[in-house]
N, C-alpha and C. Protein backbone atom coordinates (compact mmCIF):
# COMPACT_ATOMS: atom_id res chain seq x y z
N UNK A 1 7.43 5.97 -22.60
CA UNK A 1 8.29 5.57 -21.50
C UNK A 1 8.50 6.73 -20.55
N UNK A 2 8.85 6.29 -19.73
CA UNK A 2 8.64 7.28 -18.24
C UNK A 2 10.29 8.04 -18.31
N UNK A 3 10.48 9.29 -18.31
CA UNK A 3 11.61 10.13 -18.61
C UNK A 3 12.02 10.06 -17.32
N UNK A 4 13.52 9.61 -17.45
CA UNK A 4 14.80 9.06 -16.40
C UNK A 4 14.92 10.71 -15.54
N UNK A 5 14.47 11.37 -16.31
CA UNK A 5 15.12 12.62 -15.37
C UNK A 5 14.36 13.27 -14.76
N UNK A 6 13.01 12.52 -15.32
CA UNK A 6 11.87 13.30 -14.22
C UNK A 6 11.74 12.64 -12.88
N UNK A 7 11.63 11.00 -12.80
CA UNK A 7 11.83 10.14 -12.01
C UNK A 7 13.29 9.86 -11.08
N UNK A 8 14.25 10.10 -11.80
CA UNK A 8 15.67 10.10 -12.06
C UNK A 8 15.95 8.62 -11.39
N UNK A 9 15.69 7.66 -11.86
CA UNK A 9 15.66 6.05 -11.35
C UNK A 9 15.37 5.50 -12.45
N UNK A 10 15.88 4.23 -12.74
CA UNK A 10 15.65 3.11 -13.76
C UNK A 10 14.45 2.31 -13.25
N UNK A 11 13.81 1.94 -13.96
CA UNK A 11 12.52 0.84 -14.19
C UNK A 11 13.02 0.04 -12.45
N UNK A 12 11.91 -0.14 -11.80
CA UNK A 12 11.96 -0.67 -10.77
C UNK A 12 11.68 -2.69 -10.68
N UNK A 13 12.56 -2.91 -10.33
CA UNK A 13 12.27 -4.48 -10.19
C UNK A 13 12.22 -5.00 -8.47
N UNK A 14 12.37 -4.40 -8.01
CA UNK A 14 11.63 -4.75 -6.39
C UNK A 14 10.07 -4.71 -6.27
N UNK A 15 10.07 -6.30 -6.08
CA UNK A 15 8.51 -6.03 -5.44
C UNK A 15 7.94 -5.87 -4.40
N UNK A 16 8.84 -5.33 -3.41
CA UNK A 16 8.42 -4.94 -2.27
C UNK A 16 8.58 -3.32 -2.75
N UNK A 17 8.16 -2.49 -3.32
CA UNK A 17 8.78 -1.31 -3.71
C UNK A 17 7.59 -0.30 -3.28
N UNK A 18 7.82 0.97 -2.60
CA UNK A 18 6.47 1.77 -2.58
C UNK A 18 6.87 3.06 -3.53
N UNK A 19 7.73 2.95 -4.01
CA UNK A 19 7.56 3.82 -5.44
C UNK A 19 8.13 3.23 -6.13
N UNK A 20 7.60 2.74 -7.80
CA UNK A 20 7.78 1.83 -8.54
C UNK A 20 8.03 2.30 -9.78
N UNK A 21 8.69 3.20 -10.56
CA UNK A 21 8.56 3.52 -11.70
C UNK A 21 8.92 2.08 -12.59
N UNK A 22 7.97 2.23 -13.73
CA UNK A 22 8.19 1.27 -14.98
C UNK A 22 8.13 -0.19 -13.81
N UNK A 23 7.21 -0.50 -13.04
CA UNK A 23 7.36 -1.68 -12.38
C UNK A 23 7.92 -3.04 -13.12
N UNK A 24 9.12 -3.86 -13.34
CA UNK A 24 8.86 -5.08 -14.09
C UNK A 24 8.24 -5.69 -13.86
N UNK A 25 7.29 -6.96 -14.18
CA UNK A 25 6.71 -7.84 -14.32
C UNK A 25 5.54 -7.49 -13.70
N UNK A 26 4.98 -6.19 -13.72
CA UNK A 26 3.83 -6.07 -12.87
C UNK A 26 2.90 -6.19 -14.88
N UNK A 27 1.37 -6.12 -14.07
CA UNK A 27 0.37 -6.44 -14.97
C UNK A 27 -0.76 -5.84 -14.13
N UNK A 28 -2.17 -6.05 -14.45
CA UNK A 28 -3.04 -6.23 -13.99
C UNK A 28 -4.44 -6.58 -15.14
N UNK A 29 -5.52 -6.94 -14.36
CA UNK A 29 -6.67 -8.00 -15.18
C UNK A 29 -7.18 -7.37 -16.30
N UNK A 30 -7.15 -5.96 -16.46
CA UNK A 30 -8.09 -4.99 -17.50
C UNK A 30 -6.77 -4.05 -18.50
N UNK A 31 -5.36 -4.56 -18.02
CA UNK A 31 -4.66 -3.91 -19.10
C UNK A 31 -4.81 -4.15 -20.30
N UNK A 32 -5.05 -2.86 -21.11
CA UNK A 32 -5.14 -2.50 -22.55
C UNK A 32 -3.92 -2.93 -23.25
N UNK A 33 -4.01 -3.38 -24.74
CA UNK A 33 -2.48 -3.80 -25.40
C UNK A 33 -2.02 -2.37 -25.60
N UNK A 34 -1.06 -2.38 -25.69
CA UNK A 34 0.15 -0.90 -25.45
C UNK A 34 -0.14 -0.26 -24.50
N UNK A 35 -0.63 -0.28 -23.21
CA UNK A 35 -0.67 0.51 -21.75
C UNK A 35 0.31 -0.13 -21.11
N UNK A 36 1.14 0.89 -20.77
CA UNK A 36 1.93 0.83 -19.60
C UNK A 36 2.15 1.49 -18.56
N UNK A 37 2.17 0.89 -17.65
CA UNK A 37 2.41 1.24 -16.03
C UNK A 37 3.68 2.17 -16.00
N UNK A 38 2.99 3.14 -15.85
CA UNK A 38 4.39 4.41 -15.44
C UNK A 38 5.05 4.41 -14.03
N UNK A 39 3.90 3.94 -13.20
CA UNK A 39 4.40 4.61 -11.77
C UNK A 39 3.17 3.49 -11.03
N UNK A 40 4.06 2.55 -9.55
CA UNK A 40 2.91 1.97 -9.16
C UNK A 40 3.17 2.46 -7.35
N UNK A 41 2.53 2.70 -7.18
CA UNK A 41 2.68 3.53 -5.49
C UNK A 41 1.78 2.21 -4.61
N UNK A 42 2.42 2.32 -3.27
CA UNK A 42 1.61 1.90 -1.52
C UNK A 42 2.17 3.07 -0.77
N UNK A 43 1.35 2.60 0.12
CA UNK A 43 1.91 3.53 1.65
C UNK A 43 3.12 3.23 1.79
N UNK A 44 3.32 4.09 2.65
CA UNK A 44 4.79 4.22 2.94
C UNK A 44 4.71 2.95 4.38
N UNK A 45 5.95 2.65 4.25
CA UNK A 45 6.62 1.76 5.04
C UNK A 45 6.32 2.23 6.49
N UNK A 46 6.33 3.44 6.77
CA UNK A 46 6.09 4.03 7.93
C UNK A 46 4.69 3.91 8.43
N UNK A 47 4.13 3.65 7.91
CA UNK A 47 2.43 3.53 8.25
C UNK A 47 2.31 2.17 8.73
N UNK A 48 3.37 1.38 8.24
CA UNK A 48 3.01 0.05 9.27
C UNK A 48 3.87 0.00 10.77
N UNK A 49 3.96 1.01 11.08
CA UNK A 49 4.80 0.78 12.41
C UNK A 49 3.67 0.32 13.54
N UNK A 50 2.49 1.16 13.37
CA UNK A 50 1.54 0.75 14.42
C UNK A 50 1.24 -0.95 14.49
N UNK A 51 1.20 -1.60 13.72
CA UNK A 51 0.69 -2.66 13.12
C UNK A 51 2.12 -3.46 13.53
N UNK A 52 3.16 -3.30 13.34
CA UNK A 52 4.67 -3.66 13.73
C UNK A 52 4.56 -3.78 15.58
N UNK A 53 4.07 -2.70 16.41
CA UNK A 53 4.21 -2.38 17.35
C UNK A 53 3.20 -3.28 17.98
N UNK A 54 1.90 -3.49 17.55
CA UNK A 54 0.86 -4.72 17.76
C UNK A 54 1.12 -5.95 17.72
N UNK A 55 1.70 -6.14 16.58
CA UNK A 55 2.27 -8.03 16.48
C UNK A 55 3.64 -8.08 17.08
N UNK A 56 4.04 -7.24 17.50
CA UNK A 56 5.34 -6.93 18.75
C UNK A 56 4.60 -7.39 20.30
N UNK A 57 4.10 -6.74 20.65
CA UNK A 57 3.31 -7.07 21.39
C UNK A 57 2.54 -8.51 21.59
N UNK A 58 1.85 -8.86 21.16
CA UNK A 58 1.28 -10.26 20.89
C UNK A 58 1.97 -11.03 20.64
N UNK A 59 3.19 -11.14 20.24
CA UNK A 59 4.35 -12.35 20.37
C UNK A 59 5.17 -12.02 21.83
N UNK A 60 5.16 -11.15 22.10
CA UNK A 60 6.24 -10.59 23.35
C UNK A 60 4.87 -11.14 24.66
N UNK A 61 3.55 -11.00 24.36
CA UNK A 61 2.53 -10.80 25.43
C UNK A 61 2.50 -12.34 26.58
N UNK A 62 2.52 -13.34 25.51
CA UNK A 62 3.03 -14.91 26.42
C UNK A 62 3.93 -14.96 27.62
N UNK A 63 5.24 -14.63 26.66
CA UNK A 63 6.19 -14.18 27.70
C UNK A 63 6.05 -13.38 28.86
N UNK A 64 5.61 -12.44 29.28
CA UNK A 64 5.17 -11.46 30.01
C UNK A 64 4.21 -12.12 31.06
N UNK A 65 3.13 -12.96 30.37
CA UNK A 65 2.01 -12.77 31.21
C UNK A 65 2.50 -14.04 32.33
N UNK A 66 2.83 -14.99 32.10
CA UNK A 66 3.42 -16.33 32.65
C UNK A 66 4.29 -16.00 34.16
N UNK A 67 5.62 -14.96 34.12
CA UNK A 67 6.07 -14.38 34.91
C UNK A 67 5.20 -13.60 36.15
N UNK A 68 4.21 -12.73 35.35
CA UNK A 68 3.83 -12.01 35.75
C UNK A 68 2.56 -12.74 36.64
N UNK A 69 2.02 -13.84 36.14
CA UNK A 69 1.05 -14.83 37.17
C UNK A 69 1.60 -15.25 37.76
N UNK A 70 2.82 -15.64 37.99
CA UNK A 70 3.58 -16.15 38.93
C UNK A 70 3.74 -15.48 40.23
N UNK A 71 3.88 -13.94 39.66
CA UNK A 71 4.04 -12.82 41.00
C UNK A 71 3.14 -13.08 41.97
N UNK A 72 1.70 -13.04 40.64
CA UNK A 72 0.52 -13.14 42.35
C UNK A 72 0.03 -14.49 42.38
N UNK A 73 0.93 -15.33 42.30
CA UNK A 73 1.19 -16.91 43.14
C UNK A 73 0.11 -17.71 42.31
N UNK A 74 -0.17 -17.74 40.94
CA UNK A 74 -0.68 -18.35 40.03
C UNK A 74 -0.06 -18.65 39.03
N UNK A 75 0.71 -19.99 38.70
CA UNK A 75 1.15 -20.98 38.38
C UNK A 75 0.12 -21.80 37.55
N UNK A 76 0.46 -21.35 36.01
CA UNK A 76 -0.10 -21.71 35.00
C UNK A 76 0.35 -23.11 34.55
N UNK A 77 1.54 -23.51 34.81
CA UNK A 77 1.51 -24.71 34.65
C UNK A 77 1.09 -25.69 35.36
N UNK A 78 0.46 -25.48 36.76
CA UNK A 78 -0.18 -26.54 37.77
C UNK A 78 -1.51 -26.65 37.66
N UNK A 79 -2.02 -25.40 37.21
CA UNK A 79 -3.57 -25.30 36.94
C UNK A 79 -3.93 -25.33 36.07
N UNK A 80 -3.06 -25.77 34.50
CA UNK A 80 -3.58 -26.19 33.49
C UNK A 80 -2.38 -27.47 33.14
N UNK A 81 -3.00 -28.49 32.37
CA UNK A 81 -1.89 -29.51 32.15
C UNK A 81 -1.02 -28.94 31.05
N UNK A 82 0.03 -29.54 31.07
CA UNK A 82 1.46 -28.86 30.19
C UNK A 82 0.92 -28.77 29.00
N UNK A 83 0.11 -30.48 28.85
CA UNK A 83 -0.01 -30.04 27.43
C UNK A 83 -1.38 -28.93 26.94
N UNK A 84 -1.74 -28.76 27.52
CA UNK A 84 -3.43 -27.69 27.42
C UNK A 84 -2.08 -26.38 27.31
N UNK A 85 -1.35 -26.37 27.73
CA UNK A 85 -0.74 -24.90 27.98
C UNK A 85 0.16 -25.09 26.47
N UNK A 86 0.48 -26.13 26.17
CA UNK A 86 1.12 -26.03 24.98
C UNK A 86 0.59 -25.76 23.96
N UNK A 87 -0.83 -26.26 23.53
CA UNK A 87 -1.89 -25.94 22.55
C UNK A 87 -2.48 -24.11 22.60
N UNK A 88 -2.12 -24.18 23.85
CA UNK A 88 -3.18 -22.89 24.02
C UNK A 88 -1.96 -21.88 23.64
N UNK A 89 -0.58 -22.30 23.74
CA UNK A 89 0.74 -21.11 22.75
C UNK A 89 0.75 -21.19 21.41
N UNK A 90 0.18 -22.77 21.23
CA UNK A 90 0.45 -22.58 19.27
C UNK A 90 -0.46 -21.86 18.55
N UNK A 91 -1.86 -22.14 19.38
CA UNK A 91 -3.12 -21.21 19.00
C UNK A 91 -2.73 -19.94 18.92
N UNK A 92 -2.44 -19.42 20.42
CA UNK A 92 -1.88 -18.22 19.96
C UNK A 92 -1.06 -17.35 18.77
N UNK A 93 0.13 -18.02 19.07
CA UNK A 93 0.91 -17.84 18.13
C UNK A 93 0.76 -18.10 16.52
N UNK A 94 -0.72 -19.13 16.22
CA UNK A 94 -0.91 -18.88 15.01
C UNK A 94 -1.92 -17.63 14.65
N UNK A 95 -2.65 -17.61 15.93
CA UNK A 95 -3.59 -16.43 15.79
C UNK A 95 -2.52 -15.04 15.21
N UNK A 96 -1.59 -14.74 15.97
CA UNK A 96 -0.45 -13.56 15.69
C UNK A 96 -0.09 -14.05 14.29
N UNK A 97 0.79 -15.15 13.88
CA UNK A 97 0.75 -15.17 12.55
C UNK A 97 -0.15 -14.58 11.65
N UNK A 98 -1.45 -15.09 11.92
CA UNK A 98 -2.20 -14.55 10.62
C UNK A 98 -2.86 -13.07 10.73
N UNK A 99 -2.76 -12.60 11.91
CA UNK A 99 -2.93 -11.11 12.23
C UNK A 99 -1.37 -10.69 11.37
N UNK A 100 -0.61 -10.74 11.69
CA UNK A 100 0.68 -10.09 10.88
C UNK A 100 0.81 -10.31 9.31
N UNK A 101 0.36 -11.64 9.13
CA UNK A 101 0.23 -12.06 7.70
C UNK A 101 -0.76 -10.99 6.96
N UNK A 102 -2.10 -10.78 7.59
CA UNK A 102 -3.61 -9.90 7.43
C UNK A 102 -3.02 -8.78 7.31
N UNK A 103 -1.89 -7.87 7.84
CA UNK A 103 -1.48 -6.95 7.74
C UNK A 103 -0.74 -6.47 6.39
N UNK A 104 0.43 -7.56 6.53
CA UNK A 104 1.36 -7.22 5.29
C UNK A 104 0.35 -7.40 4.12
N UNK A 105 -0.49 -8.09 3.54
CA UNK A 105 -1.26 -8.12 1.97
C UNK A 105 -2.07 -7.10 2.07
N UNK A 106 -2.39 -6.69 3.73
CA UNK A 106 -3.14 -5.53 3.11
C UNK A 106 -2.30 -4.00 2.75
N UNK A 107 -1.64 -4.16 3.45
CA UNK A 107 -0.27 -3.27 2.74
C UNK A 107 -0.06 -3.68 1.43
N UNK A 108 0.58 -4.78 1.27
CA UNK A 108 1.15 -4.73 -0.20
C UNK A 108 0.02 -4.88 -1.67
N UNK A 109 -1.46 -5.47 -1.06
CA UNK A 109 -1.77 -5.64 -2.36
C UNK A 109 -2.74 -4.06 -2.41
N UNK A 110 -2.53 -2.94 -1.21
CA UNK A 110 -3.42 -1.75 -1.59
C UNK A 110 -2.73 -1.08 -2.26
N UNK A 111 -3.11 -1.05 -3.79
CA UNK A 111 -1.80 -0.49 -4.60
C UNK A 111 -2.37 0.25 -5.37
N UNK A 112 -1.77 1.80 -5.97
CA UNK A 112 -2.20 2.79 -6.98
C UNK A 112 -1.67 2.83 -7.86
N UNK A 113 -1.69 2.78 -9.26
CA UNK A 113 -0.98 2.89 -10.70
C UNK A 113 -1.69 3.62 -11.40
N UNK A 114 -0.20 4.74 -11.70
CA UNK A 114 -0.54 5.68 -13.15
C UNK A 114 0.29 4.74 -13.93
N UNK A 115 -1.00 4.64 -15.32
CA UNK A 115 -0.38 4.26 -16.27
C UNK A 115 -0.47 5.32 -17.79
N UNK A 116 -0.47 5.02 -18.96
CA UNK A 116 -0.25 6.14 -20.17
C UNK A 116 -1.45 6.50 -20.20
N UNK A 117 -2.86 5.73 -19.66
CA UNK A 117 -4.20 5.93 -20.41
C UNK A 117 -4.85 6.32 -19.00
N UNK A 118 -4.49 5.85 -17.92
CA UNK A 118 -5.17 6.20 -16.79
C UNK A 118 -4.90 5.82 -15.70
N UNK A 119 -5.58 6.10 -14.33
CA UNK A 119 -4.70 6.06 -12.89
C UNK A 119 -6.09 4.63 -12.88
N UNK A 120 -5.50 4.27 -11.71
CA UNK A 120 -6.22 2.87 -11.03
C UNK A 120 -5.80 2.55 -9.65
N UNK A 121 -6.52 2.35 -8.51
CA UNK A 121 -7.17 2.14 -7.38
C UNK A 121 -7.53 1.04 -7.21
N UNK A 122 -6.70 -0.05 -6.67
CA UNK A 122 -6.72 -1.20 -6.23
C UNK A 122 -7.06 -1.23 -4.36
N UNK A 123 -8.13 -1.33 -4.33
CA UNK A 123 -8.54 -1.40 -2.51
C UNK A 123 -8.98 -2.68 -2.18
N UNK A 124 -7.95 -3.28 -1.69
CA UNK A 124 -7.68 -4.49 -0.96
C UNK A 124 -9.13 -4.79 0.75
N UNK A 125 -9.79 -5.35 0.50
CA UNK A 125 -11.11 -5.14 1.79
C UNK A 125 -11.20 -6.14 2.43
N UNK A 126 -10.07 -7.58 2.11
CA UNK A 126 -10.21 -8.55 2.73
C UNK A 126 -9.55 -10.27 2.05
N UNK A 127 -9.51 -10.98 2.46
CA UNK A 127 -9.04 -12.07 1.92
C UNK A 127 -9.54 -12.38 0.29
N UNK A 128 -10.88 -12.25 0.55
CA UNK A 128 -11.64 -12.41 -1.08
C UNK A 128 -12.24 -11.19 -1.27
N UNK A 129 -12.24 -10.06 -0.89
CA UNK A 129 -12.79 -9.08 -1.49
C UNK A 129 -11.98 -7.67 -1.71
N UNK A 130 -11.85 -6.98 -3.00
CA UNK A 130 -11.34 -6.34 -3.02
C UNK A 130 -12.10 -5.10 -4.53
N UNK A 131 -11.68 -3.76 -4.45
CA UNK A 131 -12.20 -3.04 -5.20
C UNK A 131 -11.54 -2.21 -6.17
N UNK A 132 -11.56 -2.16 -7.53
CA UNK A 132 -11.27 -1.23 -8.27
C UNK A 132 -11.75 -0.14 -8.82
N UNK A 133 -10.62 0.97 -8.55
CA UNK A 133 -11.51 2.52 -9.24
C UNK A 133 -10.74 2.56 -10.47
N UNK A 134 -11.27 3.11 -11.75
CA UNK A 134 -10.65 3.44 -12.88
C UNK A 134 -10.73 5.25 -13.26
N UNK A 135 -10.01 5.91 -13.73
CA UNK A 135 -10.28 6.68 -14.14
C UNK A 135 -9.20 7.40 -15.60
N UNK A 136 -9.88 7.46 -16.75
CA UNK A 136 -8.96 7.82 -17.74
C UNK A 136 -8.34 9.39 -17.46
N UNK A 137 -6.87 9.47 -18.23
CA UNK A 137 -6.31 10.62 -17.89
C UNK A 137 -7.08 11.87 -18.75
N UNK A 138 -7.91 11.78 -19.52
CA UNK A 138 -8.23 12.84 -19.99
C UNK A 138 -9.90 13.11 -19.40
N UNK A 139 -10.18 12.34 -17.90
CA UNK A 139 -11.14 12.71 -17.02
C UNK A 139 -10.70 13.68 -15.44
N UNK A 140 -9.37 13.40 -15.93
CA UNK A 140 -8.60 13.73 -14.77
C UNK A 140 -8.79 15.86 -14.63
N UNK A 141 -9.34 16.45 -13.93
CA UNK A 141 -9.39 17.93 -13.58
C UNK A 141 -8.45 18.43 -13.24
N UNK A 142 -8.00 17.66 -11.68
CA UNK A 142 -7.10 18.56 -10.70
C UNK A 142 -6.72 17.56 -9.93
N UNK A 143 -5.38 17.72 -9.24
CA UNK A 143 -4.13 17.22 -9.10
C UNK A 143 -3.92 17.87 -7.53
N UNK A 144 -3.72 17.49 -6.62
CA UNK A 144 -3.30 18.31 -5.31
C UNK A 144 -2.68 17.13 -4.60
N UNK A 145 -1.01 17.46 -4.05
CA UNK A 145 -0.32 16.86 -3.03
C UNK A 145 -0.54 17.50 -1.89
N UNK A 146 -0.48 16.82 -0.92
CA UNK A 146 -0.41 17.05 0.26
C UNK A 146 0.45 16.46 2.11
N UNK A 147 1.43 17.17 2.27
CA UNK A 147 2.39 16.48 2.75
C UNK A 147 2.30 17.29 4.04
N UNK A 148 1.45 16.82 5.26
CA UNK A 148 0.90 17.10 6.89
C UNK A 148 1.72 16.32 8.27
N UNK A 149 2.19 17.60 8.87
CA UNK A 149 2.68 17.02 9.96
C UNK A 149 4.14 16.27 9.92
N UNK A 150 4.75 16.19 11.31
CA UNK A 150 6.29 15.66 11.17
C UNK A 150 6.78 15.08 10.86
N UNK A 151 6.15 13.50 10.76
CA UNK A 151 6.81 12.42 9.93
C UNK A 151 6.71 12.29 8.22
N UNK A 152 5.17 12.99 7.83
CA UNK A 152 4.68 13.28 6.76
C UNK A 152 6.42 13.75 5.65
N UNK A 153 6.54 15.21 6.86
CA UNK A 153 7.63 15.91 6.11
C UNK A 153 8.87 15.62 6.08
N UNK A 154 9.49 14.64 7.46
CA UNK A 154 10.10 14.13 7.63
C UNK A 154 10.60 12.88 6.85
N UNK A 155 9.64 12.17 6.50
CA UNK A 155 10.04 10.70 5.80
C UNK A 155 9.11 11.13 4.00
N UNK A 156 8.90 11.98 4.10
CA UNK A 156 8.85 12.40 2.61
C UNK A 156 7.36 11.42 1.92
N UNK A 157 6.34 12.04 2.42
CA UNK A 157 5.41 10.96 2.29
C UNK A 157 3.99 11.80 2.43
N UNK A 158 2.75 11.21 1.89
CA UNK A 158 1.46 12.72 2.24
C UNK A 158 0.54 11.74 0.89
N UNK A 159 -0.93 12.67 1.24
CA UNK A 159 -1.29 12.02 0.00
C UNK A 159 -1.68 12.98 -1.40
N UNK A 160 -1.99 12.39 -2.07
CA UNK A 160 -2.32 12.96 -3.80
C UNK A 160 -4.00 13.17 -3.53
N UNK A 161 -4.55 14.32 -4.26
CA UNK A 161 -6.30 14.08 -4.07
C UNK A 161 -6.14 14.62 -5.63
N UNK A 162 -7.30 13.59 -6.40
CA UNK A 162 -7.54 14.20 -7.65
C UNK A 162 -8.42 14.04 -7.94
N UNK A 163 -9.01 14.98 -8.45
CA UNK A 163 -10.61 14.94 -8.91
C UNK A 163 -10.95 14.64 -10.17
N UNK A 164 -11.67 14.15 -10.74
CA UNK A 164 -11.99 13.34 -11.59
C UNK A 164 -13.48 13.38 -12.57
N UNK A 165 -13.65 13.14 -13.72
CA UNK A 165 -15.27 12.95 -14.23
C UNK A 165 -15.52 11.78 -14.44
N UNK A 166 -14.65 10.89 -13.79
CA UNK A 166 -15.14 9.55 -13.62
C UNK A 166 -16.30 9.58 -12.76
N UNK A 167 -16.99 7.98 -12.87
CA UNK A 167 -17.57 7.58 -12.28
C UNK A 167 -17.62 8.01 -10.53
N UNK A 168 -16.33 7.51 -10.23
CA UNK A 168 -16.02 7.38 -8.88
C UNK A 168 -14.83 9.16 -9.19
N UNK A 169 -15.66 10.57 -8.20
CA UNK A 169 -15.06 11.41 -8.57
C UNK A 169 -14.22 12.31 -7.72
N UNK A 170 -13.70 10.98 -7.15
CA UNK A 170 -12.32 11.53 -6.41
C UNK A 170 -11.69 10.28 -5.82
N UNK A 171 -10.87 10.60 -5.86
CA UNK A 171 -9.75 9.72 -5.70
C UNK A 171 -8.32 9.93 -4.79
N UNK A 172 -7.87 9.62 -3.69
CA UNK A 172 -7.05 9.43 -2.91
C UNK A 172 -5.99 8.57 -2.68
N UNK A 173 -4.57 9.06 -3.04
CA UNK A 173 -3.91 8.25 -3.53
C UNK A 173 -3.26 8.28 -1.74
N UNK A 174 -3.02 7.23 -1.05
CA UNK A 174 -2.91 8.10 0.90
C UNK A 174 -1.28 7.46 1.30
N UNK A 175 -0.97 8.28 1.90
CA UNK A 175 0.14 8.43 2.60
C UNK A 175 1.31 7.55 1.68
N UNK A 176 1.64 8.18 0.05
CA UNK A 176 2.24 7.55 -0.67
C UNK A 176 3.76 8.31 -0.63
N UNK A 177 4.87 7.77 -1.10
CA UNK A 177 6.66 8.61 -1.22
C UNK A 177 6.26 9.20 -1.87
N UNK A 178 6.88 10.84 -1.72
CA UNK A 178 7.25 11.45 -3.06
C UNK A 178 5.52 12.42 -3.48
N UNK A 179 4.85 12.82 -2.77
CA UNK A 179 3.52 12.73 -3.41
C UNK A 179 3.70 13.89 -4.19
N UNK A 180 4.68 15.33 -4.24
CA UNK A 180 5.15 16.18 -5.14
C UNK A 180 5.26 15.19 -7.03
N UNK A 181 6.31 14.61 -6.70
CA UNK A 181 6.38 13.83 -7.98
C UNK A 181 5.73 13.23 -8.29
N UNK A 182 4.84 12.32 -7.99
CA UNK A 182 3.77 11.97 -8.15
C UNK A 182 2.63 12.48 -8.95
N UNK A 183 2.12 13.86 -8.34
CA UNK A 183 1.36 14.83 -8.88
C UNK A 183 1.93 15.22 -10.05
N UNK A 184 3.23 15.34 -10.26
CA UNK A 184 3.38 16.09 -11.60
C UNK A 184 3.46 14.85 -12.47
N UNK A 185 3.82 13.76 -12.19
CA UNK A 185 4.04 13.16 -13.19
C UNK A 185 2.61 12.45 -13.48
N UNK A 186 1.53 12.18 -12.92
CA UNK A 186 0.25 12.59 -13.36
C UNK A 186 -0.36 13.30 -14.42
N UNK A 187 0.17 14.81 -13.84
CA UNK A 187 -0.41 15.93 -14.93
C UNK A 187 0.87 15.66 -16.26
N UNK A 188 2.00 15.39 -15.94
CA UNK A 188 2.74 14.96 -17.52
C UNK A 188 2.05 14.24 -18.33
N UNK A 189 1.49 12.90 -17.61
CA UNK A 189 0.84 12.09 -18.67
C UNK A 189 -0.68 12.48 -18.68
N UNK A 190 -1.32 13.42 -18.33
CA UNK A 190 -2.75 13.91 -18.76
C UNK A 190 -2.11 14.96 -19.94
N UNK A 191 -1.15 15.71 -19.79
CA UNK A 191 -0.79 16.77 -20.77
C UNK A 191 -0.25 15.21 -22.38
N UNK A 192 0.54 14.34 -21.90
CA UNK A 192 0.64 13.48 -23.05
C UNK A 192 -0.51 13.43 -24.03
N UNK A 193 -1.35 12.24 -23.17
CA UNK A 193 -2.61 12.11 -23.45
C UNK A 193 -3.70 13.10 -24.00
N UNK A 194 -3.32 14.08 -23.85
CA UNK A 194 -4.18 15.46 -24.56
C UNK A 194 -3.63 15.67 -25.90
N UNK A 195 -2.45 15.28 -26.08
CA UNK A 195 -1.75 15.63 -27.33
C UNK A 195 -2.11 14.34 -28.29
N UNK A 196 -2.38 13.30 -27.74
CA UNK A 196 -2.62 12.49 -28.60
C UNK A 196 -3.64 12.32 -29.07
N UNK A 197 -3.93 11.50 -30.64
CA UNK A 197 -5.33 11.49 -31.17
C UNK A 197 -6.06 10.56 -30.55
N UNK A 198 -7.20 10.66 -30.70
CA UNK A 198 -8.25 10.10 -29.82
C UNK A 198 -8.08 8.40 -30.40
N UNK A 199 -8.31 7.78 -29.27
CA UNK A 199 -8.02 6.07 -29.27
C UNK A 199 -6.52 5.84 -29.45
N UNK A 200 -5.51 6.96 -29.71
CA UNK A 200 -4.15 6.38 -29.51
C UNK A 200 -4.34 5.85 -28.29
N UNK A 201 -3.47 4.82 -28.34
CA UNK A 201 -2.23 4.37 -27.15
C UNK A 201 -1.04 4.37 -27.17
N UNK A 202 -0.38 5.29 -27.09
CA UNK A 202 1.08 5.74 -26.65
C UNK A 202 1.76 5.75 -25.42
């Protein structure tokens, strides 16, 4: 179990959460019996502002443009019938829906978990396609946070790079909370995992 005082937070039950210790009810398709999820990380909340500021835009853009044809004496409702102009807002507006929708899963389902036996790399690439990296903690080398620039330091956020003898031999955990704690609590459970006998799961 994940030590309260290293984390200093109880088991996380928000699933909107971008730092997750002891996630409840999380799982995933290749968990081992006795592995548990120590720590499940996303980007930080702040990384969707651009993406916030876009589907801001594209719902605000209707409004705007209608007025604004009016200025130079083009009158969208005379030159298209009401109802063509009504179809052509819902289109829109579902188009923005699913651009904003496309956004948030790819935020929430690009997700990183250390667990007791190893880290995992969930890369989200599309509606049906998506990729997993595995790597066990006793492949794990080296550990480096990295926390760049004003908001980085400001909103407490940067990414993890760890190198690996996995397969896939490096790994980027990007613009996650906390990436100090993170890193160590990594190397805690590679130092666990070293202590234990080979094929434990603890």
């Amino acid at each position: 179990m994940l030590p309260t005082d290293k984390m200093g937070t109880l088991p996380s039950k928000n699933p909107l959460a971008m730092f997750a210790p002891l996630p409840v009810g999380v799982s995933f398709e290749t968990q081992q019996e006795g592995e548990k999820i120590i720590l499940l990380l996303r980007a930080h909340i702040i990384t969707l502002v651009p993406a916030i500021a876009e589907i801001v835009f594209l719902i605000i853009f209707p409004m705007t443009v209608v007025p604004f044809l009016g200025t130079l004496g083009v009158d969208i409702f005379t030159a298209l019938a009401a109802r063509r102009v009504f179809w052509l807002f819902i289109f829109w507006y579902l188009f923005t829906f699913g651009f904003a929708f496309y956004k948030f899963i790819f935020w929430y389902f690009n997700v990183y978990l250390i667990t007791n036996e190893r880290i995992v790399d969930f890369d989200f690439k599309g509606i049906l396609h998506k990729e997993t990296a595995y790597a066990n903690l006793n492949q794990i080398q080296d550990v480096t946070p990295k926390v760049v620039g004003f908001f980085g330091t400001f909103f407490h956020f940067g990414n993890v790079f760890i190198q690996t003898a996995a397969a896939k031999n490096e790994f980027e955990f990007h613009a996650v909370e906390k990436p100090d704690t993170v890193a160590r609590e990594i190397l805690e459970q590679v130092r666990h995992e070293e202590a234990e006998a080979p094929g434990e799961i603890a």
